[in-house]
N, C-alpha and C. Protein backbone atom coordinates (compact mmCIF):
# COMPACT_ATOMS: atom_id res chain seq x y z
N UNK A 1 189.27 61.99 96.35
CA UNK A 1 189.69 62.77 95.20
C UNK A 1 190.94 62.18 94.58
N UNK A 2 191.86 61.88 95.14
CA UNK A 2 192.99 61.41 94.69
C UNK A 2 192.79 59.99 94.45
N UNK A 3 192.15 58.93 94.83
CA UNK A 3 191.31 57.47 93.78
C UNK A 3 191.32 58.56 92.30
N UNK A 4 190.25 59.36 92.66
CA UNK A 4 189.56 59.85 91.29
C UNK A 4 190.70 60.10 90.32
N UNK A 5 191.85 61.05 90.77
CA UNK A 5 192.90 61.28 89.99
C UNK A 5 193.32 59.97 89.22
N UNK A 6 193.58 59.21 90.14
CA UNK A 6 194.02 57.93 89.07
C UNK A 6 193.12 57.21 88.28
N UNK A 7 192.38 57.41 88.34
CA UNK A 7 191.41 56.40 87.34
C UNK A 7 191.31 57.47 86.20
N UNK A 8 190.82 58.68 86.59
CA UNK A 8 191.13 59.01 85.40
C UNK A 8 192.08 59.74 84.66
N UNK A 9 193.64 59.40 85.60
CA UNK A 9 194.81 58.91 84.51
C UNK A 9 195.25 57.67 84.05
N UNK A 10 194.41 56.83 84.63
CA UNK A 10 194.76 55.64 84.20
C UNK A 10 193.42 55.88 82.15
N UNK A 11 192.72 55.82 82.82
CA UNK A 11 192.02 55.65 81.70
C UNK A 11 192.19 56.95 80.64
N UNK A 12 192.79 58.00 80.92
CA UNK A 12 193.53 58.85 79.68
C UNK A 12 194.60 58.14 79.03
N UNK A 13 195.15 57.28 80.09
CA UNK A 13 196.51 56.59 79.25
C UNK A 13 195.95 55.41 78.16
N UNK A 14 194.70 55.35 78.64
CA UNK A 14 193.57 53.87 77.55
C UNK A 14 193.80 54.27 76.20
N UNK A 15 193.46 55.73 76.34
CA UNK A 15 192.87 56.21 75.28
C UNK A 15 193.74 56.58 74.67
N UNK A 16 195.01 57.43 75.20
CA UNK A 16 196.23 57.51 74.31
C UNK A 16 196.81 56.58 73.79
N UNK A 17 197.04 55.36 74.40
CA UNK A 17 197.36 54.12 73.86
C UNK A 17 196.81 53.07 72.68
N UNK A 18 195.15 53.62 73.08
CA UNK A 18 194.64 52.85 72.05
C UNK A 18 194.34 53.46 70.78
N UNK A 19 194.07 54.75 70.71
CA UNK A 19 194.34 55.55 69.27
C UNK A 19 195.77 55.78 68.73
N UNK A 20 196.58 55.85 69.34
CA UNK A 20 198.27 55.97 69.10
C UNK A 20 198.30 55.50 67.53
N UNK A 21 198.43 54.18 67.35
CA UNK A 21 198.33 53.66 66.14
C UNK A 21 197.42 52.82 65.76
N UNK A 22 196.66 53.35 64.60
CA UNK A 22 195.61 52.41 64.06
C UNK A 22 195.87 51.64 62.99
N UNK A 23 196.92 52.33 62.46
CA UNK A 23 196.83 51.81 60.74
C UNK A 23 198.80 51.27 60.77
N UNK A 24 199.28 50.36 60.16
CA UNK A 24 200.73 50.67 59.55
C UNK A 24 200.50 50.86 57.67
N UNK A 25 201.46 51.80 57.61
CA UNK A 25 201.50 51.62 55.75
C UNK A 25 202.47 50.97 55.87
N UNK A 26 202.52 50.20 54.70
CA UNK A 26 203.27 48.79 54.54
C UNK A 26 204.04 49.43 53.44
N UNK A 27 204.04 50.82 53.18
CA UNK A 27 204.99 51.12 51.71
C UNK A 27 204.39 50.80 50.38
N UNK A 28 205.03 51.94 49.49
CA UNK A 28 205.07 51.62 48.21
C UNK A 28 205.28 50.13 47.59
N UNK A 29 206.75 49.57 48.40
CA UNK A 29 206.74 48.37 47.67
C UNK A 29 206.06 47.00 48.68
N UNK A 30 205.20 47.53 48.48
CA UNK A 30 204.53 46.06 49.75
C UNK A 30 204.35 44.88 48.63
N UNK A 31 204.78 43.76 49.50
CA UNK A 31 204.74 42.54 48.63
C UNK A 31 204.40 41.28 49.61
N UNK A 32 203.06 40.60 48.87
CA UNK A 32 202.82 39.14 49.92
C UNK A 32 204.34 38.00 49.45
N UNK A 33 204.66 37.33 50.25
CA UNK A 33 205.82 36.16 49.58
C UNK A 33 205.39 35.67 49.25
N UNK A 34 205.68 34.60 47.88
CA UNK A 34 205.04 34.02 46.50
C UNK A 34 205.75 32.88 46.68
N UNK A 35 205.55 31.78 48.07
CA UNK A 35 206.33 30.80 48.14
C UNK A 35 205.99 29.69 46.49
N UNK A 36 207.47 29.54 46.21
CA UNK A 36 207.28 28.47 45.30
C UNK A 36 208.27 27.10 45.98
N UNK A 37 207.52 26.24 45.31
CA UNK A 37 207.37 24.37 45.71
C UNK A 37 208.18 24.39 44.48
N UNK A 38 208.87 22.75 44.71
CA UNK A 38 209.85 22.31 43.71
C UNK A 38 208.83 21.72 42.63
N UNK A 39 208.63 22.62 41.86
CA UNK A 39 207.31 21.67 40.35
C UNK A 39 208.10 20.30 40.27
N UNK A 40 209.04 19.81 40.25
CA UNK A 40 209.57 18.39 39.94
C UNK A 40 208.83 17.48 40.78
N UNK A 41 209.06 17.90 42.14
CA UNK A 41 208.66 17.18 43.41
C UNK A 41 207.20 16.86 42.90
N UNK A 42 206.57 18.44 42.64
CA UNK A 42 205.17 18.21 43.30
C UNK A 42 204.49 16.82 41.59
N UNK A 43 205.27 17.23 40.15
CA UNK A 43 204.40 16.49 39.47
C UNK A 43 205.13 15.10 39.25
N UNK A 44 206.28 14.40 39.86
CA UNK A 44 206.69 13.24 40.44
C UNK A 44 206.09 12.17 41.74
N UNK A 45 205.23 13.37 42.25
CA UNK A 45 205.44 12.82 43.78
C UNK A 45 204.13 13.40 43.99
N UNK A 46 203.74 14.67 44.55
CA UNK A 46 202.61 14.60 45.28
C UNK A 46 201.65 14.74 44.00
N UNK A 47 201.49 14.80 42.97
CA UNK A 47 200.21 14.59 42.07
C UNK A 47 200.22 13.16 42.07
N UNK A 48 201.15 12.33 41.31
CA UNK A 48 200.47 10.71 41.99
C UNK A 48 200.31 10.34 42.91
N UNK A 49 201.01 10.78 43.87
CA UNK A 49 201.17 9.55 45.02
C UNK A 49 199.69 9.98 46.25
N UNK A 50 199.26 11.79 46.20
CA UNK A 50 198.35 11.96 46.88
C UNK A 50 197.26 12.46 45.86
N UNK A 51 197.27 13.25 45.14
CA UNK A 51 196.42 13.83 44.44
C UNK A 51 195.37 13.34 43.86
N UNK A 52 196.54 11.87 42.99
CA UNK A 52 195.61 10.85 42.24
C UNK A 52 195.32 9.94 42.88
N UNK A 53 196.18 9.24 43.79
CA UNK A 53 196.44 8.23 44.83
C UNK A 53 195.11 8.30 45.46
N UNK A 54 194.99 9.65 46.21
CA UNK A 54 193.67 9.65 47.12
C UNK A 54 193.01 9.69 46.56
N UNK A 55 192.47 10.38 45.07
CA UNK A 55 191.72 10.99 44.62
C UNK A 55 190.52 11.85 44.73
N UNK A 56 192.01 13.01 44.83
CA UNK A 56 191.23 14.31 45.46
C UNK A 56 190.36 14.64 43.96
N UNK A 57 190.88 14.56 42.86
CA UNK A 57 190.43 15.15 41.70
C UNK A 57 188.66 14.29 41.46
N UNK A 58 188.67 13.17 40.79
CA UNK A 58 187.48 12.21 40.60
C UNK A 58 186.13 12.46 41.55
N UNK A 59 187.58 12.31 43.04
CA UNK A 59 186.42 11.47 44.25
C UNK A 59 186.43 10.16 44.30
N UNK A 60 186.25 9.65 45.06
CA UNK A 60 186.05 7.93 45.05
C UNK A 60 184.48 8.11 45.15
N UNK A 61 183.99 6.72 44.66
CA UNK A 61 182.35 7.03 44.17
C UNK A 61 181.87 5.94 45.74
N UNK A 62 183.23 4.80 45.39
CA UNK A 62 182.58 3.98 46.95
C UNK A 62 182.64 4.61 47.95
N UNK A 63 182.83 5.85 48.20
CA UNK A 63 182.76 6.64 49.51
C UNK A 63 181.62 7.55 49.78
N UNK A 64 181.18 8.21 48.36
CA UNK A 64 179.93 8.63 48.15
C UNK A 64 180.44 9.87 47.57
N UNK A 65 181.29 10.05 46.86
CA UNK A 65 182.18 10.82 45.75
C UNK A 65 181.32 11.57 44.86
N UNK A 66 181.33 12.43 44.07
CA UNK A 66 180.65 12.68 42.73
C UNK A 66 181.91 13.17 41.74
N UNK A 67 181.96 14.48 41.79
CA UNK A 67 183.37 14.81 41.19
C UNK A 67 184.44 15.70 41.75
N UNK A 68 184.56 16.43 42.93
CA UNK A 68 185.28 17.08 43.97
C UNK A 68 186.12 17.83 42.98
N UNK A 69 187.37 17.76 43.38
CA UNK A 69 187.99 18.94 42.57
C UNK A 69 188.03 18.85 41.47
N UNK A 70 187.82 18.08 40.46
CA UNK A 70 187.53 18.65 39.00
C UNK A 70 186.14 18.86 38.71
N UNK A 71 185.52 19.19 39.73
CA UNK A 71 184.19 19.81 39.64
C UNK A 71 184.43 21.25 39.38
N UNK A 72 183.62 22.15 38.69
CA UNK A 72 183.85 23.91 38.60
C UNK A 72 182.80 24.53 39.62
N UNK A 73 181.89 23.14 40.50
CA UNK A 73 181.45 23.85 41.44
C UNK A 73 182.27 23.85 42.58
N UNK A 74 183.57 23.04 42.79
CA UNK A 74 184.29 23.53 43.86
C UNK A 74 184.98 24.70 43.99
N UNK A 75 184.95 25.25 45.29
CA UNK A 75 185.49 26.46 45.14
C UNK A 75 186.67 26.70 45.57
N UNK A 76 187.00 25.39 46.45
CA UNK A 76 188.98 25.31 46.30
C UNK A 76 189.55 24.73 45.96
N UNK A 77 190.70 25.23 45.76
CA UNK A 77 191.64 24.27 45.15
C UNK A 77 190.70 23.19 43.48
N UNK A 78 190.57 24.42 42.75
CA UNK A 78 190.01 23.33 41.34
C UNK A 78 191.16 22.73 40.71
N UNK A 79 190.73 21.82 40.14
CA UNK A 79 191.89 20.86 39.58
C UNK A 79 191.21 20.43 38.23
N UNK A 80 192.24 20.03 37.28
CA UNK A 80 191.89 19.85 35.89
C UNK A 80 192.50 18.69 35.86
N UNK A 81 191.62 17.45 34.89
CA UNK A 81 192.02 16.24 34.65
C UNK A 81 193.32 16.34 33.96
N UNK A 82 194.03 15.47 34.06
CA UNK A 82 195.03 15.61 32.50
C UNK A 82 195.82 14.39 32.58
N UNK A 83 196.49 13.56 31.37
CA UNK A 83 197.35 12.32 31.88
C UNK A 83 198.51 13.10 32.92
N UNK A 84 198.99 12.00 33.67
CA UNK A 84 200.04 12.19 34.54
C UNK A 84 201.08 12.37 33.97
N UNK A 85 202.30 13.49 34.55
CA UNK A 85 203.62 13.41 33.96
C UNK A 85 204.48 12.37 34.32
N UNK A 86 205.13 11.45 32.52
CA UNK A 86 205.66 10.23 33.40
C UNK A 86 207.26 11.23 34.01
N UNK A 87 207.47 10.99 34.98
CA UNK A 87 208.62 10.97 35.51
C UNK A 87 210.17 9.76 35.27
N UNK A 88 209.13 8.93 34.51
CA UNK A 88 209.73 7.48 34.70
C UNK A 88 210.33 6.54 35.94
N UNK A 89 209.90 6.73 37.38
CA UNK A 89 209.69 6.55 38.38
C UNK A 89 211.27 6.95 38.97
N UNK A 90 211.68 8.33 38.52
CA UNK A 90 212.22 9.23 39.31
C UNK A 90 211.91 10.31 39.65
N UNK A 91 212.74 11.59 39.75
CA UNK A 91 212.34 12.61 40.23
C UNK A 91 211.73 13.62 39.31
N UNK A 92 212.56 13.87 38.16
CA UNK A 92 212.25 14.73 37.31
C UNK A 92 211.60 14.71 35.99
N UNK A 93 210.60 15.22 35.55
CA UNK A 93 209.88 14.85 34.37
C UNK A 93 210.68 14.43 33.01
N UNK A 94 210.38 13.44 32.05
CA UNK A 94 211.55 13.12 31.38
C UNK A 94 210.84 13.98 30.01
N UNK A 95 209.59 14.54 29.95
CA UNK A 95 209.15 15.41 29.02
C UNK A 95 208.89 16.66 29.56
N UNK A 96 209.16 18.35 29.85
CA UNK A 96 209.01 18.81 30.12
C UNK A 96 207.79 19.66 29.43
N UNK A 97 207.26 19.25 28.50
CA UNK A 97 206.12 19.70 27.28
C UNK A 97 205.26 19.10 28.53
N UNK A 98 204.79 17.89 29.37
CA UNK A 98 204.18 17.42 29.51
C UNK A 98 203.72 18.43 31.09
N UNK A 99 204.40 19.34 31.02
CA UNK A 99 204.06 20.20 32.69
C UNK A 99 203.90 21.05 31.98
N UNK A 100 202.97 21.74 30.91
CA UNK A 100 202.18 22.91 30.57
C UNK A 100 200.94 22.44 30.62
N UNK A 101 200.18 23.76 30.60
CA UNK A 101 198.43 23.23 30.82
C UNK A 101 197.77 23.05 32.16
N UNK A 102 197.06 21.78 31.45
CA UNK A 102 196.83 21.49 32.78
C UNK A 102 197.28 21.58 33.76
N UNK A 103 198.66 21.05 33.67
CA UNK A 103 199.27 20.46 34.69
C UNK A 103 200.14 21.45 35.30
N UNK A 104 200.49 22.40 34.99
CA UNK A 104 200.64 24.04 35.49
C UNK A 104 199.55 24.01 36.28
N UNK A 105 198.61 24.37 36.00
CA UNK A 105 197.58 25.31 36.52
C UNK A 105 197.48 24.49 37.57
N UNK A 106 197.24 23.14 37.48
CA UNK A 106 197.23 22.25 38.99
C UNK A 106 198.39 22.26 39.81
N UNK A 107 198.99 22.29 39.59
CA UNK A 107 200.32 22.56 40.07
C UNK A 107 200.55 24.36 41.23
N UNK A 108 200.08 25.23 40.23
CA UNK A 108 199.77 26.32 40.64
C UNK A 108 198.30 26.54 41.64
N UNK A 109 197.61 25.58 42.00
CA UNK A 109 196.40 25.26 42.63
C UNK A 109 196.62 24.51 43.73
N UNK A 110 197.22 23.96 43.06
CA UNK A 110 197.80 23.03 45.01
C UNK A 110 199.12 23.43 45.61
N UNK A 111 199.90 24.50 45.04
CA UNK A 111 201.06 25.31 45.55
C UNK A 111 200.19 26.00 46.61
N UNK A 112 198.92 27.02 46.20
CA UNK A 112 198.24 27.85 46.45
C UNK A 112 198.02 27.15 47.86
N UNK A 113 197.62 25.86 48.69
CA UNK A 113 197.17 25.40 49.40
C UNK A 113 197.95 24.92 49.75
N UNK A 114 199.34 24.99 49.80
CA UNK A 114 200.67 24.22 50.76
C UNK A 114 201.71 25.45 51.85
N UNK A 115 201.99 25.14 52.61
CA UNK A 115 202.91 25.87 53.40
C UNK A 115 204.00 25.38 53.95
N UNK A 116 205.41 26.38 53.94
CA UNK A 116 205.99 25.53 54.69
C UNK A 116 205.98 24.86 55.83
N UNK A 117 205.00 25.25 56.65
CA UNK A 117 204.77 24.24 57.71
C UNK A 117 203.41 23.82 56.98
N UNK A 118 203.85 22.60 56.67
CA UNK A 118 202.93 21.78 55.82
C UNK A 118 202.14 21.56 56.98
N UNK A 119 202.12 21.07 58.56
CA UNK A 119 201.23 20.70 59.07
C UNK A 119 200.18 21.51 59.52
N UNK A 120 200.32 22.84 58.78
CA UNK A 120 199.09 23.93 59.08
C UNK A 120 198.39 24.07 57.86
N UNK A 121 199.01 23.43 56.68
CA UNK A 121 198.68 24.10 54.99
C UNK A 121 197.26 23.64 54.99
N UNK A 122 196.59 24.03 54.69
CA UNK A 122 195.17 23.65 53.99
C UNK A 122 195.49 22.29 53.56
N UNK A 123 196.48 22.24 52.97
CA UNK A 123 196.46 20.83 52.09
C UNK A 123 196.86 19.42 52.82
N UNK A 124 196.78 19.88 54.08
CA UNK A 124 197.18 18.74 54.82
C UNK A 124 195.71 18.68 55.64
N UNK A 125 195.56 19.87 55.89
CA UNK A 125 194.50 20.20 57.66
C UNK A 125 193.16 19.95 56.61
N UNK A 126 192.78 20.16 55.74
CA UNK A 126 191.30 20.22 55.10
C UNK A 126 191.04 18.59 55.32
N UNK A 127 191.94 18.14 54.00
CA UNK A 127 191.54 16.84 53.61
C UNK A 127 191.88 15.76 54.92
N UNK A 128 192.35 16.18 55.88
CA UNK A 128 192.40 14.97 57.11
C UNK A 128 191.06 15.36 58.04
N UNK A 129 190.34 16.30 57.33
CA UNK A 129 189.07 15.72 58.17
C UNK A 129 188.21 17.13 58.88
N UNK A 130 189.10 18.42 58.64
CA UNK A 130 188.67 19.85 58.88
C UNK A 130 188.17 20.87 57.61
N UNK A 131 187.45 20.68 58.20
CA UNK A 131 185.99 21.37 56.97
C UNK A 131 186.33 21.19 55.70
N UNK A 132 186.26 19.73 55.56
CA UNK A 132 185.97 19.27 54.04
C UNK A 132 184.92 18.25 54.25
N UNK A 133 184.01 18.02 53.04
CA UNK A 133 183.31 17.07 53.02
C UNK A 133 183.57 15.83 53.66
N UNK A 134 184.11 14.99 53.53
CA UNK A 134 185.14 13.89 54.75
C UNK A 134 186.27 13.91 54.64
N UNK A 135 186.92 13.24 55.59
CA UNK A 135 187.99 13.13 55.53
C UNK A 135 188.70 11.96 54.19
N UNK A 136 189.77 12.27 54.02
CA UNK A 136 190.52 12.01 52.88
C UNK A 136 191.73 10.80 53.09
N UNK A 137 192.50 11.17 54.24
CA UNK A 137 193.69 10.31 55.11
C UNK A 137 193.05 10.89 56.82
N UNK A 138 194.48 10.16 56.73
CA UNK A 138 194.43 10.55 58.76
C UNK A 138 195.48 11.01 58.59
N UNK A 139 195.69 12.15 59.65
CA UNK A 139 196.46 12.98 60.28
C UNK A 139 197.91 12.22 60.28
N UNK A 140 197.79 11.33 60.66
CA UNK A 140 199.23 10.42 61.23
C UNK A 140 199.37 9.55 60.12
N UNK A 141 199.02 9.94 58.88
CA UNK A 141 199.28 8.93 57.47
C UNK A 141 200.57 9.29 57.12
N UNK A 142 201.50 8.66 57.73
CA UNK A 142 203.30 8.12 57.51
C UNK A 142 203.51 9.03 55.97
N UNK A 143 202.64 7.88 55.05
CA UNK A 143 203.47 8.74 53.33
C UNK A 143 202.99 9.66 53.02
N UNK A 144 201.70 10.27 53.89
CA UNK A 144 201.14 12.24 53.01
C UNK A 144 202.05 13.02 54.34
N UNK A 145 202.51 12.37 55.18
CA UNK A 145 203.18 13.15 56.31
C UNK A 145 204.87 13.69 55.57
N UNK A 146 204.95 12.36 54.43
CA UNK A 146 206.39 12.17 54.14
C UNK A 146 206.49 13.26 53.13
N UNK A 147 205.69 12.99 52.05
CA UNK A 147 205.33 13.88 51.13
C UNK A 147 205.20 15.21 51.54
N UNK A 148 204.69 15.78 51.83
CA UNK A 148 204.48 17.14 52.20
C UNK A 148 205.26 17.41 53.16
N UNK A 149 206.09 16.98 54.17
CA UNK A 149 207.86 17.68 54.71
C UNK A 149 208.30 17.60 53.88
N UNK A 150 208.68 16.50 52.71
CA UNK A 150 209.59 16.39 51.62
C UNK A 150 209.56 17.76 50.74
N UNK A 151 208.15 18.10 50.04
CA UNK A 151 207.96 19.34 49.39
C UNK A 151 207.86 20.75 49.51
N UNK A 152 207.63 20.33 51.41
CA UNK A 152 207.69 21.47 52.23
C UNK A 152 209.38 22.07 52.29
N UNK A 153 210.11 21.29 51.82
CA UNK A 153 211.73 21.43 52.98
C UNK A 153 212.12 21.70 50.84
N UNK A 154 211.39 21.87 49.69
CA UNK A 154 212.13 22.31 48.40
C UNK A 154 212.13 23.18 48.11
């Protein structure tokens, strides 16, 4: 009889414990964080050097490419053609007319897919070879490693 007692206080305490709390309200002012990236960085640096560089947008055709993200059948991360912003091979755009448009919205598309721990962001983990069509770089590629701490740490 006294086994019996405990089991079933042990298992009343299951049950108090596990209905206790089901739900939290997160409040009136609940808010997701809206990390923003340095736009300088990203249309200096990671739109040429990976975006176009790899060519996430086109595809490469010698790989067996068609049109990847400026396709409207992709469903992440879409990207819109547009000339590149010259930077004049510094940091900051020397036309700022030239980061509306397109180049917003891409900008705002591949923010969407970066984190500060860049080595978990989609935009690192997809294109090195996890559930994307193929892989894009390798994992241990020195300048998309550099790039993305660099934009990660703005």
């Amino acid at each position: 009889m006294a086994v019996s007692a405990k089991i079933s206080s042990v298992l009343l305490l299951i049950v108090l414990v596990g209905t206790g709390c089901t739900t939290i309200d997160p409040g009136p002012n609940f808010t997701i964080t809206d990390e923003q990236f340095d736009a300088d960085y990203y249309y200096c640096h990671i739109e040429p050097e990976l975006i176009v560089a790899k060519k996430c947008g086109p595809g490469d055709p010698l790989k067996g490419d068609t049109s990847c993200h400026y396709s409207a059948s992709v469903s992440g991360m879409p990207l819109l053609d547009h000339p590149l912003v010259d930077c004049g091979g510094g940091d900051h755009p020397l036309n700022r007319t030239q980061t509306a448009g397109a180049a917003a919205s891409d900008l705002q598309n591949v923010s969407f897919e970066m984190s500060r721990e860049y080595l978990t962001a989609p935009l690192f983990v997809r294109p090195s070879g996890s559930n994307h069509p193929r892989a894009i770089f390798d994992q241990n590629d020195a300048q998309v490693r550099m790039l993305l701490s660099t934009w990660a740490n703005k």
